[in-house]
Protein backbone atom coordinates (compact mmCIF):
# COMPACT_ATOMS: atom_id res chain seq x y z
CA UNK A 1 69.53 56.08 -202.08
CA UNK A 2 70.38 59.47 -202.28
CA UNK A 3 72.21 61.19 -205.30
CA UNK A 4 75.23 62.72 -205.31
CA UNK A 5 74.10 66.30 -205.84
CA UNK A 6 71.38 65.69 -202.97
CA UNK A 7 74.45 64.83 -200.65
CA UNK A 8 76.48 68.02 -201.91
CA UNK A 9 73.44 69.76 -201.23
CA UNK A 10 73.10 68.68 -197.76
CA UNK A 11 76.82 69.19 -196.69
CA UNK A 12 76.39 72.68 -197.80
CA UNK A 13 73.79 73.02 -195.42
CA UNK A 14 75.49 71.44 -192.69
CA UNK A 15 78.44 73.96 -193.75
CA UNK A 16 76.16 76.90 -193.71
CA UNK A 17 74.72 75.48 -190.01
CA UNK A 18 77.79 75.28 -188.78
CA UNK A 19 79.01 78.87 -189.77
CA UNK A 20 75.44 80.21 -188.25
CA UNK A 21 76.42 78.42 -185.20
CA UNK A 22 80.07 79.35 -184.86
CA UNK A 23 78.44 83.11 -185.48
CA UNK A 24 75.82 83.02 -182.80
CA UNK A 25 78.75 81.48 -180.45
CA UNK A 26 81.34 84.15 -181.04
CA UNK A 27 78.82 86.77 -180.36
CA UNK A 28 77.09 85.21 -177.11
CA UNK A 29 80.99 85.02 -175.60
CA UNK A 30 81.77 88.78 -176.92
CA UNK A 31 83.10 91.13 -174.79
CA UNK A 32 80.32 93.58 -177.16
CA UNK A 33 77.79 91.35 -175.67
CA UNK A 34 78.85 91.68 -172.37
CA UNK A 35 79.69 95.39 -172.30
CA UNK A 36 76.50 96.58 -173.93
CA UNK A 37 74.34 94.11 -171.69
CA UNK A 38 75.43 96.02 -168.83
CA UNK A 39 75.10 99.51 -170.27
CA UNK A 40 71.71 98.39 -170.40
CA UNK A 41 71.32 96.77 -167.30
CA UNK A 42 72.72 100.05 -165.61
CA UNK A 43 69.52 101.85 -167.72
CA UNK A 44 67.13 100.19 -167.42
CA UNK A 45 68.11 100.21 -163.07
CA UNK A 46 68.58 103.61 -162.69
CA UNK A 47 65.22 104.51 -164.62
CA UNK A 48 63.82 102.02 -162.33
CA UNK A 49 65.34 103.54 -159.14
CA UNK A 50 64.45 107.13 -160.41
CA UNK A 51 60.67 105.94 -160.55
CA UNK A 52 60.26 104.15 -157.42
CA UNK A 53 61.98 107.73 -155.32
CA UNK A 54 64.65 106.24 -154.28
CA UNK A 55 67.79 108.35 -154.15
CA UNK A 56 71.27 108.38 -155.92
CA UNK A 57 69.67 106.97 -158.77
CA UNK A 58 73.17 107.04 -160.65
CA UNK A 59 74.79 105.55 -157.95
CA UNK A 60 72.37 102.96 -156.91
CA UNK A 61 72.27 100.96 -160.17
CA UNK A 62 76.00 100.51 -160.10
CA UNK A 63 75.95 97.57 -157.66
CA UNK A 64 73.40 95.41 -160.02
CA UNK A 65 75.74 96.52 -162.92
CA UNK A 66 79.11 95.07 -161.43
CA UNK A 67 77.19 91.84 -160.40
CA UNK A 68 76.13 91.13 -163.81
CA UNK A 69 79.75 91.72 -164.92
CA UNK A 70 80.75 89.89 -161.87
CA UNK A 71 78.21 86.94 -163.25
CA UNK A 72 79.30 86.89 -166.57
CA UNK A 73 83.13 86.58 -165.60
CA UNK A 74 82.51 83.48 -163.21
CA UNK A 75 79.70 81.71 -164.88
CA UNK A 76 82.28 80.09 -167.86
CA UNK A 77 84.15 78.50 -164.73
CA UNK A 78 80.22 77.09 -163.55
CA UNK A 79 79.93 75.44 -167.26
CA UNK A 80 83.09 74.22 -167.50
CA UNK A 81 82.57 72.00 -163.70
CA UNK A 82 79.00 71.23 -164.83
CA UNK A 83 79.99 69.65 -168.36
CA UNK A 84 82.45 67.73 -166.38
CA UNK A 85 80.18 66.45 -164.43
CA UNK A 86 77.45 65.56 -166.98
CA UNK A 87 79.23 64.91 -170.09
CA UNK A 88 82.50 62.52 -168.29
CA UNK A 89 83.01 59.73 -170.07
């Protein structure tokens, strides 16, 4: 049987869990997240189109851009039906 300080122990750790958890949450739902994804995606395209010739680099790579964004914005709605779906009781 476990003692009592191995049980404070362990909720502490569940407590610390929990707060890593609630921290890697907030930040995958961030509008930072989501913002400097797309920066990136808009890089790492327009070095891409650049490379490969193809003209209006600038312009080009704002199309993938806006459907990530586009993505991000609709695939909460996609979760929210699929968890339905799985999780009903």
């Amino acid at each position: 049987m476990p003692t009592i300080q191995e049980l404070k122990k362990e909720i502490q750790e569940i407590k610390e869990r929990n707060r890593k958890v609630e921290r890697d949450k907030s930040w995958e739902t961030s509008w930072t997240r989501k913002f400097l994804i797309a920066i990136l995606t808009y890089l790492v395209i327009t070095l891409f189109i650049y490379i490969a010739g193809i003209s209006k680099p600038f312009i080009n790579s704002i199309v993938p851009t806006i459907a990530f964004i586009i993505s991000t914005l609709i695939l909460p709605i996609f979760k929210r039906v699929w968890i339905k779906r799985v999780y009903k009781k």
